[in-house]
Protein backbone atom coordinates (compact mmCIF):
# COMPACT_ATOMS: atom_id res chain seq x y z
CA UNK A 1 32.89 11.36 8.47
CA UNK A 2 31.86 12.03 5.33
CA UNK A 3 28.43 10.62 3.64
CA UNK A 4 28.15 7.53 1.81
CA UNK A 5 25.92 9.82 -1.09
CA UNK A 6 28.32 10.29 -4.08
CA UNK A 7 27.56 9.74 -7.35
CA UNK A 8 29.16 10.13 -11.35
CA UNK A 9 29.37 8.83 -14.58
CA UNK A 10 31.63 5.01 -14.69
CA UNK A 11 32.64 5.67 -18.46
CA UNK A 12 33.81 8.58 -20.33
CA UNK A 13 35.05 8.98 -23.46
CA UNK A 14 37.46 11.67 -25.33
CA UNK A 15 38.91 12.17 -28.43
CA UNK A 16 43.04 13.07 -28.73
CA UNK A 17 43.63 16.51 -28.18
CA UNK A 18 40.40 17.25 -27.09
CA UNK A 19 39.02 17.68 -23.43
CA UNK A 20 36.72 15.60 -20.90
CA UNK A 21 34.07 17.14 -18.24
CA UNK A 22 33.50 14.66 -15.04
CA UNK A 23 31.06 15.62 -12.79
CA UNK A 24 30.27 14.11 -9.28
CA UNK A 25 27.81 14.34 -7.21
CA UNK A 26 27.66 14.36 -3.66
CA UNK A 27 25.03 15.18 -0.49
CA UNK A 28 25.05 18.49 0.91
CA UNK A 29 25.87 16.99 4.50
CA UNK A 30 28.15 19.57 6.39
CA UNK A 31 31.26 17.03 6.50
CA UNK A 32 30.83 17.01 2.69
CA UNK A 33 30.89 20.37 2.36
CA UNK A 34 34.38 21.40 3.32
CA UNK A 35 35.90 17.54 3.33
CA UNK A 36 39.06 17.63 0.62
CA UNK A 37 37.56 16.61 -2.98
CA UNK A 38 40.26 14.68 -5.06
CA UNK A 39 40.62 13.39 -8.52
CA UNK A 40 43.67 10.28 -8.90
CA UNK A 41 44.65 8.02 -11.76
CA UNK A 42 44.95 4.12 -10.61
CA UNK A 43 48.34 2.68 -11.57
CA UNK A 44 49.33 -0.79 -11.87
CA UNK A 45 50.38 -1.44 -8.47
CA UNK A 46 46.88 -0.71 -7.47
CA UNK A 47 48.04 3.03 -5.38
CA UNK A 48 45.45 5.98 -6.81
CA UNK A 49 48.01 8.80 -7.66
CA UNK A 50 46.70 12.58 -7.03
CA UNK A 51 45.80 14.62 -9.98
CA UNK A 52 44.42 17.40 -8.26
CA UNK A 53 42.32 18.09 -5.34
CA UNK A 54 40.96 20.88 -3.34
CA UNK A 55 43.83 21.08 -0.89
CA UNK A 56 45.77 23.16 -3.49
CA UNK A 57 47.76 20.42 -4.93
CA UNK A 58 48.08 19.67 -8.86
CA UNK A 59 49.80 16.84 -10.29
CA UNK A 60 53.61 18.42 -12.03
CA UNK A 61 52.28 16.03 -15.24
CA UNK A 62 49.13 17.58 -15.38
CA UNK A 63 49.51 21.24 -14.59
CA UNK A 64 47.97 23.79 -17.35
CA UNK A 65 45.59 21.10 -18.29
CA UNK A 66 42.75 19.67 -15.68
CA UNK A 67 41.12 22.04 -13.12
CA UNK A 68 38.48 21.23 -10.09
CA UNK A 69 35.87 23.38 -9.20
CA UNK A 70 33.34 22.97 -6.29
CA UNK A 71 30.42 24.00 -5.64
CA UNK A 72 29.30 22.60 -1.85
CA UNK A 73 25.79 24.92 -2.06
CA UNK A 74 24.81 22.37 -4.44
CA UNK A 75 26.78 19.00 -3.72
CA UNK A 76 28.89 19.10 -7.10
CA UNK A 77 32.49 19.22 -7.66
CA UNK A 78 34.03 19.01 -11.31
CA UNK A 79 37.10 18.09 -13.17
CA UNK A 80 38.49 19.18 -16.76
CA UNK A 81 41.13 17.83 -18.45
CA UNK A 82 42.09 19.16 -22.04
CA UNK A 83 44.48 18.31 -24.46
CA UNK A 84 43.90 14.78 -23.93
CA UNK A 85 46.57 11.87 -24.94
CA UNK A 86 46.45 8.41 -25.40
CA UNK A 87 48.41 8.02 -22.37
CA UNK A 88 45.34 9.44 -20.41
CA UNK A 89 42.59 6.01 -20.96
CA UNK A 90 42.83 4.85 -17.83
CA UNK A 91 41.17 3.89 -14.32
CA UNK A 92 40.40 7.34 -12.34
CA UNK A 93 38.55 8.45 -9.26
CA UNK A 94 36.36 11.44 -8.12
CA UNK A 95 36.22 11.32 -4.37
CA UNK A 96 35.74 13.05 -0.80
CA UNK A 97 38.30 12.61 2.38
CA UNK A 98 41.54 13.06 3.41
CA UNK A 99 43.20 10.29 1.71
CA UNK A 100 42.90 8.81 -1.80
CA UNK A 101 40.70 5.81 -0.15
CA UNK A 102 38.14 7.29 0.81
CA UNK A 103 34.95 7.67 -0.53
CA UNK A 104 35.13 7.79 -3.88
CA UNK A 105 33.89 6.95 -7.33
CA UNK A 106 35.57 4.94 -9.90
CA UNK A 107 35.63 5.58 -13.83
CA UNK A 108 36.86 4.54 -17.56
CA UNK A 109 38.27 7.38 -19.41
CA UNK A 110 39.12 6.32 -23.18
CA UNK A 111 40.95 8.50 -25.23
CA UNK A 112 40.23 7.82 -29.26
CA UNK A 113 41.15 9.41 -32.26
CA UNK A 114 38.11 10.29 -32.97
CA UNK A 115 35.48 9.97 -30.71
CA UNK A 116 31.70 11.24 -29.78
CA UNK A 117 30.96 14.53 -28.19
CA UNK A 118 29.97 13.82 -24.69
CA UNK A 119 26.72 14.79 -23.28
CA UNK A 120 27.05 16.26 -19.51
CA UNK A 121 25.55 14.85 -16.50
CA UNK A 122 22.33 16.18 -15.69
CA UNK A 123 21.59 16.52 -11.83
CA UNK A 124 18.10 16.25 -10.82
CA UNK A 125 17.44 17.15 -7.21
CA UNK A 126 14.18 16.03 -5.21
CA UNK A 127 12.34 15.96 -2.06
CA UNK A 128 11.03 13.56 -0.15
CA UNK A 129 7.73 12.27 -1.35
CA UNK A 130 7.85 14.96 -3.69
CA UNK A 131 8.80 14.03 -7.87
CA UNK A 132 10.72 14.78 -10.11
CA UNK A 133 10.80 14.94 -14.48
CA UNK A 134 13.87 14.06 -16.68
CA UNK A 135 13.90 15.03 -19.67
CA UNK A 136 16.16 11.89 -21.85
CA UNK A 137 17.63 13.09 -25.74
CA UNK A 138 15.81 12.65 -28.68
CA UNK A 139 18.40 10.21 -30.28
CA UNK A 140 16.84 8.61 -33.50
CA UNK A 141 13.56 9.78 -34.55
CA UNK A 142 12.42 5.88 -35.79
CA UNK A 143 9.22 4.90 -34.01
CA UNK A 144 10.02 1.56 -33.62
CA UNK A 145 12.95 1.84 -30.80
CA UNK A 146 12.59 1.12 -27.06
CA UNK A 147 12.83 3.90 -24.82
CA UNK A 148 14.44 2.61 -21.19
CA UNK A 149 15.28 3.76 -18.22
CA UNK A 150 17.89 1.98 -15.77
CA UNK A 151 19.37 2.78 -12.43
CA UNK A 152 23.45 2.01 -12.98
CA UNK A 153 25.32 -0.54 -10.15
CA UNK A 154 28.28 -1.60 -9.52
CA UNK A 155 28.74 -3.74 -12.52
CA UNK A 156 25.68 -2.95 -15.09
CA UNK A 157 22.46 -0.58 -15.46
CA UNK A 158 19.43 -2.23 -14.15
CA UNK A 159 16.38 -1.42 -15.90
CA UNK A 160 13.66 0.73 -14.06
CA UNK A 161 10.93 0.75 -17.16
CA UNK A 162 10.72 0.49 -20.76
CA UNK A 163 8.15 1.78 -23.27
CA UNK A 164 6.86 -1.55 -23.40
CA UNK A 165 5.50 -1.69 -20.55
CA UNK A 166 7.88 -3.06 -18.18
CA UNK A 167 8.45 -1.52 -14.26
CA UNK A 168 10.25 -2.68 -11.81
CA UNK A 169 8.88 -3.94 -8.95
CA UNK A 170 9.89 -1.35 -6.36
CA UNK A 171 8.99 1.37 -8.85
CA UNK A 172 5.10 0.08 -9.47
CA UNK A 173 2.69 3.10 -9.64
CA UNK A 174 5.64 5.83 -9.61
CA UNK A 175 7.55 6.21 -12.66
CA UNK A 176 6.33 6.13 -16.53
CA UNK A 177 7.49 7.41 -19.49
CA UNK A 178 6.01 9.61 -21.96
CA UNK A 179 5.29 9.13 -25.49
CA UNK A 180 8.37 10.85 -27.63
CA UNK A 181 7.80 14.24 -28.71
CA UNK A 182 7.82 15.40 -32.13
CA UNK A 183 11.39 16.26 -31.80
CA UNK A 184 11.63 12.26 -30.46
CA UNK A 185 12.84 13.40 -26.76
CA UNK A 186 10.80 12.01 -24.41
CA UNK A 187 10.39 12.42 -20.40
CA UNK A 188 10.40 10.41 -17.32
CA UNK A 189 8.63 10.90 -14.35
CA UNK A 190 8.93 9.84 -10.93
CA UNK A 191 7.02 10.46 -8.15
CA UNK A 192 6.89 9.33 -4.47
CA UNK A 193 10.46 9.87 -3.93
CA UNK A 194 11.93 7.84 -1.53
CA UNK A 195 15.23 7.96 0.04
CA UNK A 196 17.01 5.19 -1.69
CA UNK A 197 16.41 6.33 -5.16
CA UNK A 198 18.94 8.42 -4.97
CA UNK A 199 21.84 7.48 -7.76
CA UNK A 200 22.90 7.37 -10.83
CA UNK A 201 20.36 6.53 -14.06
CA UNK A 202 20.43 6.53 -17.83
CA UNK A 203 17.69 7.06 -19.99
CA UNK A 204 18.02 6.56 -23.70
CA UNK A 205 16.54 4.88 -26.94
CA UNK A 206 17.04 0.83 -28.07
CA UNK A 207 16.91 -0.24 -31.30
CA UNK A 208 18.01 -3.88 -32.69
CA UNK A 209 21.91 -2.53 -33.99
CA UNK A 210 22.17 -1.31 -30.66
CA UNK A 211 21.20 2.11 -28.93
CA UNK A 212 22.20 5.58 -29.20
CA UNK A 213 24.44 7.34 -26.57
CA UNK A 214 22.33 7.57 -23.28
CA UNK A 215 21.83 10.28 -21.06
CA UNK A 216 23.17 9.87 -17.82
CA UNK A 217 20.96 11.62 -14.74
CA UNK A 218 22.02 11.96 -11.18
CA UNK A 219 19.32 11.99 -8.43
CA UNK A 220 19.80 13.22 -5.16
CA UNK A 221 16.65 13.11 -3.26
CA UNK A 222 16.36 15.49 -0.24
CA UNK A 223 16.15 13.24 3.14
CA UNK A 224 14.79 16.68 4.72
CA UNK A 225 11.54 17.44 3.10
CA UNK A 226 8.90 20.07 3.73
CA UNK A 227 5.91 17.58 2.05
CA UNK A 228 4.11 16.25 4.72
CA UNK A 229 3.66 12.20 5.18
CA UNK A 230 0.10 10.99 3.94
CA UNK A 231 -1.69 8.11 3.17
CA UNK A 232 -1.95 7.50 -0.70
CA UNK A 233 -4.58 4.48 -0.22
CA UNK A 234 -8.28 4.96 -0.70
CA UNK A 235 -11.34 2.55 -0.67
CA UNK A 236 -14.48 2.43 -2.37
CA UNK A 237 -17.76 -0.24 -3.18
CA UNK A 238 -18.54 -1.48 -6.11
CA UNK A 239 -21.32 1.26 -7.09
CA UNK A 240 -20.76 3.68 -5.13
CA UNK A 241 -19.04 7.23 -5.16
CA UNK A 242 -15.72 8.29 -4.50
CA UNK A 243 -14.35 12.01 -4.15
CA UNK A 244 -11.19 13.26 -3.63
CA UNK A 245 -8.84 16.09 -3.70
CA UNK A 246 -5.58 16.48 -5.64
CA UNK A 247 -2.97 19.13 -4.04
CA UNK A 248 -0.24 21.12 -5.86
CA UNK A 249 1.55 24.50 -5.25
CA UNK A 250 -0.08 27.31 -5.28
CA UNK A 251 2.01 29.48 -6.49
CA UNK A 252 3.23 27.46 -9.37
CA UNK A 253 1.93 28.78 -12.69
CA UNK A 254 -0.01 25.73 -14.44
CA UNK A 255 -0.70 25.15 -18.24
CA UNK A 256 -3.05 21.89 -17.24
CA UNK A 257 -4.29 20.20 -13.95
CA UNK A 258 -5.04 16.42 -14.73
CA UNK A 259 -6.11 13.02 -13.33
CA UNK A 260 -4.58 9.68 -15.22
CA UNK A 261 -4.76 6.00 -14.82
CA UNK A 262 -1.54 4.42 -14.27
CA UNK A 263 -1.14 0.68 -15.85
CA UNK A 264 1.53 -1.55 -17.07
CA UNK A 265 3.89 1.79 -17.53
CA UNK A 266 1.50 3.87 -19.28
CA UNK A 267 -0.37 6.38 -17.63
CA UNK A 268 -3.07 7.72 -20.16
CA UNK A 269 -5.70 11.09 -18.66
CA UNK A 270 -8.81 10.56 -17.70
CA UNK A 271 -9.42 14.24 -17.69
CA UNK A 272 -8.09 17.40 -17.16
CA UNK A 273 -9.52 20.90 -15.86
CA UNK A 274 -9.64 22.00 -19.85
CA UNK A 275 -12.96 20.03 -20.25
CA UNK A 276 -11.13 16.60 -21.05
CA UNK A 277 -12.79 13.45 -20.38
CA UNK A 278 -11.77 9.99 -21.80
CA UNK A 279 -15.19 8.99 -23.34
CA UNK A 280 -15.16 5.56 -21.53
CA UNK A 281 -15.24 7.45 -18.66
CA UNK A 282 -17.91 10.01 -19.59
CA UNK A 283 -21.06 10.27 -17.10
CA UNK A 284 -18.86 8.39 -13.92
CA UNK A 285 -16.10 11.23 -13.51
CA UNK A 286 -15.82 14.96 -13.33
CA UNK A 287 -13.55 17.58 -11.74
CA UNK A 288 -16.40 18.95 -9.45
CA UNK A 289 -14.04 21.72 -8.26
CA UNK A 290 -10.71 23.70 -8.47
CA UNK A 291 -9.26 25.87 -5.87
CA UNK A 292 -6.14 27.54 -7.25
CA UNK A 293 -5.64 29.77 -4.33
CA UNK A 294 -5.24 26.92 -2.10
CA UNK A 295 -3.72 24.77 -4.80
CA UNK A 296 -6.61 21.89 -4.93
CA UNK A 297 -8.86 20.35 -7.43
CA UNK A 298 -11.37 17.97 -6.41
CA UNK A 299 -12.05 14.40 -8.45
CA UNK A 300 -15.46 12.86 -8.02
CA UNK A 301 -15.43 8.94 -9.60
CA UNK A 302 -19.33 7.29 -9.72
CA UNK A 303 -20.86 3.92 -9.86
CA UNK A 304 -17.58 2.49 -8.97
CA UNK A 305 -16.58 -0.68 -10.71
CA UNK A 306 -14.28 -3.44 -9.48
CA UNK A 307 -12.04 -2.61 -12.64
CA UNK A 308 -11.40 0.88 -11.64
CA UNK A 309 -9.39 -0.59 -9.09
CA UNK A 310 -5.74 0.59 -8.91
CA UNK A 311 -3.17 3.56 -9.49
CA UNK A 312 -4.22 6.69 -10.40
CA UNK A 313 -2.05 10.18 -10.85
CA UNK A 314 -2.89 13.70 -9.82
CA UNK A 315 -0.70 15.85 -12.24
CA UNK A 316 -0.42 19.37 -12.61
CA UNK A 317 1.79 20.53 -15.65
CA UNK A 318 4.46 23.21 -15.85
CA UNK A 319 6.41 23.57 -19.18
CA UNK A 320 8.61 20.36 -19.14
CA UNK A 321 8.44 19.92 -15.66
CA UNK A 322 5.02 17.85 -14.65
CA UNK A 323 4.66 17.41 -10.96
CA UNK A 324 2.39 14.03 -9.96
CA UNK A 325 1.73 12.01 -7.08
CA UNK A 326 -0.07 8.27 -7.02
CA UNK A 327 -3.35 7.24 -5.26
CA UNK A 328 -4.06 3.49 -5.26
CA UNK A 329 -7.56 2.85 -5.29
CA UNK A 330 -9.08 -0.85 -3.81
CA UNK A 331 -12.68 -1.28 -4.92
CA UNK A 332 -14.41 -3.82 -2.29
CA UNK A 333 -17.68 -6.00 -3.01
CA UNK A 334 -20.50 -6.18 -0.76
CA UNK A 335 -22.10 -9.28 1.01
CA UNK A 336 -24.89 -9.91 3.12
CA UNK A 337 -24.61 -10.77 7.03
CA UNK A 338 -27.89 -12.40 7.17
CA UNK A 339 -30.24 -14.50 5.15
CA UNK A 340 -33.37 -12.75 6.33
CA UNK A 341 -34.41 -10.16 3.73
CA UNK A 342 -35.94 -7.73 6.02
CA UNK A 343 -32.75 -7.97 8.05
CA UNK A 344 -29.91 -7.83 5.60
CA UNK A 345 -27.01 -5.96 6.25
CA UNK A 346 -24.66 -4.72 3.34
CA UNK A 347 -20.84 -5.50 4.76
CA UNK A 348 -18.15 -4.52 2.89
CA UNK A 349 -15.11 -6.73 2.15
CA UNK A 350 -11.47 -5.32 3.43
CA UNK A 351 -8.13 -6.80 2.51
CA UNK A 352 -5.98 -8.06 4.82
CA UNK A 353 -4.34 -4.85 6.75
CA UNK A 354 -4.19 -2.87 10.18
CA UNK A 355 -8.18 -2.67 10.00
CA UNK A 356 -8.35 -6.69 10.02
CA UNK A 357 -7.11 -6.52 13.53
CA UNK A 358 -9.95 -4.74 15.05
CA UNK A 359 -12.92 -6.27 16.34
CA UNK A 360 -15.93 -8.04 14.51
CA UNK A 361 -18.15 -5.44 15.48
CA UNK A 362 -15.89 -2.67 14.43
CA UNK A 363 -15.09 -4.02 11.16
CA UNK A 364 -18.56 -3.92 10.22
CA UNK A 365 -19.35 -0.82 11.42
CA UNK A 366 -16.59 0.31 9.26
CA UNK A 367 -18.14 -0.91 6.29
CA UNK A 368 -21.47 0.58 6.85
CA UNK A 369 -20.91 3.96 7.85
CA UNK A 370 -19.75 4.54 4.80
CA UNK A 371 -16.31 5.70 3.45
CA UNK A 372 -13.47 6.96 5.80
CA UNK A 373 -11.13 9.96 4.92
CA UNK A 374 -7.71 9.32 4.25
CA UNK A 375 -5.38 11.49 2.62
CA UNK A 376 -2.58 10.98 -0.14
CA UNK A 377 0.41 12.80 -1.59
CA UNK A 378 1.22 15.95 -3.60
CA UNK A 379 -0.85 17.93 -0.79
CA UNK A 380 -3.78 16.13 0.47
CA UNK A 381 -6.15 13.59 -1.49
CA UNK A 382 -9.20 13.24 0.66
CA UNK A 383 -11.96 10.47 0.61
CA UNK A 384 -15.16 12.18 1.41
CA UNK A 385 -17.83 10.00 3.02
CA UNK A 386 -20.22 8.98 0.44
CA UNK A 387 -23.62 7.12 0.65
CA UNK A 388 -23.47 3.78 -1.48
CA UNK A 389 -26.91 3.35 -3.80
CA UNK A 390 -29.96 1.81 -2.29
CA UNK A 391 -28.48 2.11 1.34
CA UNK A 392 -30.01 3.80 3.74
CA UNK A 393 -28.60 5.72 7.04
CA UNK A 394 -28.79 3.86 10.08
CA UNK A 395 -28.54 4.85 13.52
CA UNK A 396 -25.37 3.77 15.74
CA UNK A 397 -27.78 1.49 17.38
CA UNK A 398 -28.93 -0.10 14.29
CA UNK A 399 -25.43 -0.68 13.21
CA UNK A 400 -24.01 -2.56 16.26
CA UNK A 401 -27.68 -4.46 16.60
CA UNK A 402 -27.23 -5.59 12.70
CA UNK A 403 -23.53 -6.37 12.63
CA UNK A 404 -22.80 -8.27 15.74
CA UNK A 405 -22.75 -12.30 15.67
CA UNK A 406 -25.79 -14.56 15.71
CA UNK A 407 -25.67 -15.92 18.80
CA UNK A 408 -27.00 -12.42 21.12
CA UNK A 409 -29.67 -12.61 18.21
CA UNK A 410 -30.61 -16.26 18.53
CA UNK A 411 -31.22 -15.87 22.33
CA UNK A 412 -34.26 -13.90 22.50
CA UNK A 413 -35.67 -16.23 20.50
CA UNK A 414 -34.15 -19.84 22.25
CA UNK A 415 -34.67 -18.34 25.76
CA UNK A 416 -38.32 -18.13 25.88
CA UNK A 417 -38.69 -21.59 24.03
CA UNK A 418 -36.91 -23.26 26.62
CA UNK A 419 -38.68 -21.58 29.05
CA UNK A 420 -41.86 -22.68 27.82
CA UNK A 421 -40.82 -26.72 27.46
CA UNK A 422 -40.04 -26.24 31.63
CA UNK A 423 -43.44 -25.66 32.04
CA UNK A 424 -45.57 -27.46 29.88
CA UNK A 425 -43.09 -30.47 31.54
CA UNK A 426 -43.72 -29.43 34.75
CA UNK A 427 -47.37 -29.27 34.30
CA UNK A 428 -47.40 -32.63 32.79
CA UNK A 429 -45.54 -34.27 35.37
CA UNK A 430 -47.96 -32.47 38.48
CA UNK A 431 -51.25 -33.64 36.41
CA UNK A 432 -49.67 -37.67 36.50
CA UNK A 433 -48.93 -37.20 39.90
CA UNK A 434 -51.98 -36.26 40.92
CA UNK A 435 -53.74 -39.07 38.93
CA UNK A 436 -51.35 -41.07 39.95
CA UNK A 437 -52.28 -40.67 43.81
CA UNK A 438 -56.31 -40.80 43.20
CA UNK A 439 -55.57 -44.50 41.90
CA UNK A 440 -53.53 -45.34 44.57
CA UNK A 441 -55.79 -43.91 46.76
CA UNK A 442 -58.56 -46.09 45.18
CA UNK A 443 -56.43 -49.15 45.22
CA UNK A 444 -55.37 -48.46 49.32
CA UNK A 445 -59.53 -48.37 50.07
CA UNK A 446 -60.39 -51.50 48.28
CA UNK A 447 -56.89 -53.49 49.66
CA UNK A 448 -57.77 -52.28 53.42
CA UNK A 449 -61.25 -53.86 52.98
CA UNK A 450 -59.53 -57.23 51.54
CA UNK A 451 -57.45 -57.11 54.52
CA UNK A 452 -59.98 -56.29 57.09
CA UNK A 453 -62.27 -59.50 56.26
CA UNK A 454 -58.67 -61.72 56.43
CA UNK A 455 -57.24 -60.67 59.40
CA UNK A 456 -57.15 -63.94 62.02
CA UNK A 457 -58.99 -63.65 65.07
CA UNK A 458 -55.97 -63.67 67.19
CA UNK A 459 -53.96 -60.85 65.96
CA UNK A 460 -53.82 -58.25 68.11
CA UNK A 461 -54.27 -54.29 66.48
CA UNK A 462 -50.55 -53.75 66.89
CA UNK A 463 -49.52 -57.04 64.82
CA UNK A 464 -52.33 -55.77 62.04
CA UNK A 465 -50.31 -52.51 62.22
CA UNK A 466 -46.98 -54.44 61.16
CA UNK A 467 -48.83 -56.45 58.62
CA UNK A 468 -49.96 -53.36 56.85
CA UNK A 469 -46.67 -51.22 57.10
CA UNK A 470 -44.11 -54.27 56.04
CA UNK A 471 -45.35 -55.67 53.14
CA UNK A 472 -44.44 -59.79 52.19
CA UNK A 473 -41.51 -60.39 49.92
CA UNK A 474 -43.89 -60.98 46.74
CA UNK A 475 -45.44 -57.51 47.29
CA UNK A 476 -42.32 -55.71 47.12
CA UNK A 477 -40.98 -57.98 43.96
CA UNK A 478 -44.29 -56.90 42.46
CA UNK A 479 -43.12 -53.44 43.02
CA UNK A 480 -39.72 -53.33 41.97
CA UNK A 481 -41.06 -55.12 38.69
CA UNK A 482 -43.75 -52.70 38.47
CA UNK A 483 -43.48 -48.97 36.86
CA UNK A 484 -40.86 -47.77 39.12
CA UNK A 485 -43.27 -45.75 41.06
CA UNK A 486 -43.04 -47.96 44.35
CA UNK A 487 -42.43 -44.63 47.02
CA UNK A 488 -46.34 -44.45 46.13
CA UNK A 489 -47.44 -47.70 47.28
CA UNK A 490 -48.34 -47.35 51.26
């Protein structure tokens, strides 16, 4: 089967008696390769008739003026037709398979009397991850028009950014365009290539009467890709440090190695290994070092503030060709654990993400050791660990002691209190006893002398015995309305 990847222009436009080029654009899949490539006109009835394909057969209307040549090594077959009629405007398609209705790609061919040269296709190949510069015409030289670039659809061109600061959504951080040249040309870049920006785009100038001719630009990015997969996130806290390193090839001959801030489409340098250095940024960023054996440079950023948050480019620039990669950048206050000075722990906030999942005490542990190492794209952009101001180191002991929750700190401090109420109420209770049982002790001498003197002559010492263990009915209602401490009255 052959693969769904084929791209070309939807409109083309010749003049009477002159000629057309059509280019399309396919992936380099092996089916693809040596799969029949066709090129039919659409009649009425709907039925695409063969002009010519690769299968040897040319249309007996056509013969002496269109040719096909592919090239599979690089995904691109073209047609040619010359001497070009009225007859020829019509519906036509460039397409791969064994019958006309296959894959295939449909197109407008109108034939004027006099009409514009035709700019050619330009194919721009990529890798995964990797990026990739087009460079769009100059068109008209006036300042004041909108440059644009669009990826085209099925029915219109939808825009991918515009010199006024407009960028798609799925493109944020990964594609600006440059100021025009002198000449008025101008370049876009895109970087972080991923798989489904592959297709057709035009890039081109606006102005209020309308817009010059665009440039139309096929990518094809590369779904097998040497460039490794790497994080291209990096944290930092609001006055601290941040280093990193920015990766490019080695063996590629540079003119200028540069960091920039990407915003709202624009994508202005911070500084470059010439010396550069914005002056708003003077004294909080340098290159601290350049390795162009190994292909590096290294970025330090100081007293971080929360506005420095967000998208930043390493760039290294060849010629026309510029190649860049993003690193987002999320700045993070800090907050206190506790309200005890001497105890106060700096904690650093963390968005929402696969850290938020971990455990209390690893999340804070997290935030005080400092910053982690991640890496990004166009080689490796590393986040070396970095102490934040008026922080000191702390032992791994320290850290769990000062970032785990209040409670295994509050019970030192409630067990012993408690501890201490259990015995001074203890102690209290054994001190009433005992005074409790020298009155009653008191009270038990003077009754059994009361008794003694009232005792009737004729009681024998066993009835006296009764008398004194079962008290009379008023006794034990004196009890019962007494203190409650009746068990002590014998």
């Amino acid at each position: 089967p052959v693969s769904s990847s084929l791209y070309g222009s939807r409109f083309l436009t010749g003049g009477v008696g002159g000629s057309i080029t059509h280019q399309c654009f396919y992936s380099t899949t092996p089916a693809n390769k040596y799969d029949r490539k066709y090129w039919c006109k659409t009649a009425r009835n709907g039925v695409c008739y063969t002009i010519i394909s690769t299968s040897h057969y040319t249309s007996r209307e056509y013969e002496g003026r269109v040719s096909l040549g592919d090239v599979p090594q690089n995904g691109t077959f073209t047609v040619t037709m010359t001497g070009l009629r009225s007859s020829d405007s019509g519906t036509y398609r460039c397409g791969i398979g064994t019958t006309n209705e296959g894959l295939y790609v449909s197109l407008n061919l109108t034939v004027l009397a006099d009409a514009p040269v035709s700019r050619l296709t330009q194919l721009i190949r990529g890798e995964l991850r990797g990026s990739v510069t087009v460079l769009c015409p100059s068109g008209d030289t006036q300042r004041g028009e909108r440059r644009f670039w669009c990826k085209v659809g099925r029915s219109s061109c939808t825009l991918v950014a515009t010199s006024e600061g407009y960028v798609s959504r799925s493109f944020q951080g990964r594609v600006f365009l440059t100021p025009r040249e002198s000449s008025g040309a101008f370049k876009v870049l895109m970087n972080d290539l991923k798989k489904e920006d592959s297709g057709l785009y035009l890039c081109g100038t606006q102005r209020r009467g309308g817009q010059d001719s665009p440039q139309e630009v096929v990518l094809q990015v590369a779904t097998a890709s040497a460039l490794p997969r790497r994080p291209k996130f990096l944290s930092g806290t609001v006055g601290g440090s941040l280093s990193f390193q920015c990766h490019h090839d080695p063996r590629g001959n540079y003119e200028k190695k540069y960091l920039c801030r990407w915003k709202a489409g624009s994508c202005p340098v911070l500084l470059d290994d010439g010396g550069f250095v914005l002056e708003s940024y003077r004294g909080r960023i340098q290159m601290s070092s350049s390795d162009p054996a190994r292909g590096t440079f290294t970025v330090l950023l100081r007293r971080l503030r929360e506005e420095d948050a967000g998208w930043y480019w390493c760039g290294a620039k060849s010629g026309h060709t510029e190649h860049t990669a993003p690193v987002k950048l999320h700045i993070h206050q800090e907050i206190c654990s506790s309200r005890d000075p001497e105890t106060t722990t700096p904690v650093r906030v963390t968005p929402p993400g696969p850290a938020a999942r971990s455990t209390p005490t690893q999340r804070s542990v997290t935030g005080l050791m400092g910053t982690a190492t991640e890496s990004t794209t166009m080689g490796t952009v590393t986040l070396l660990p970095t102490a934040t101001p008026g922080t000191s180191a702390t032992s791994p002991g320290e850290i769990f002691q000062e970032s785990s929750s209040r409670e295994p700190r509050l019970l030192p401090v409630v067990l012993p209190t408690l501890i201490l109420l259990i015995c001074i109420t203890v102690t209290a209770l054994t001190l009433a006893k005992i005074k409790l049982q020298k009155k009653m002790a008191e009270e038990r001498r003077t009754t059994g002398n009361l008794e003694t003197a009232s005792v009737p002559a004729g009681l024998s010492p066993g009835e006296e015995e009764r008398m004194e263990e079962d008290p009379s009915a008023e006794e034990v209602q004196e009890c019962r309305m007494g203190s409650g401490k009746c068990r002590w009255v014998f």
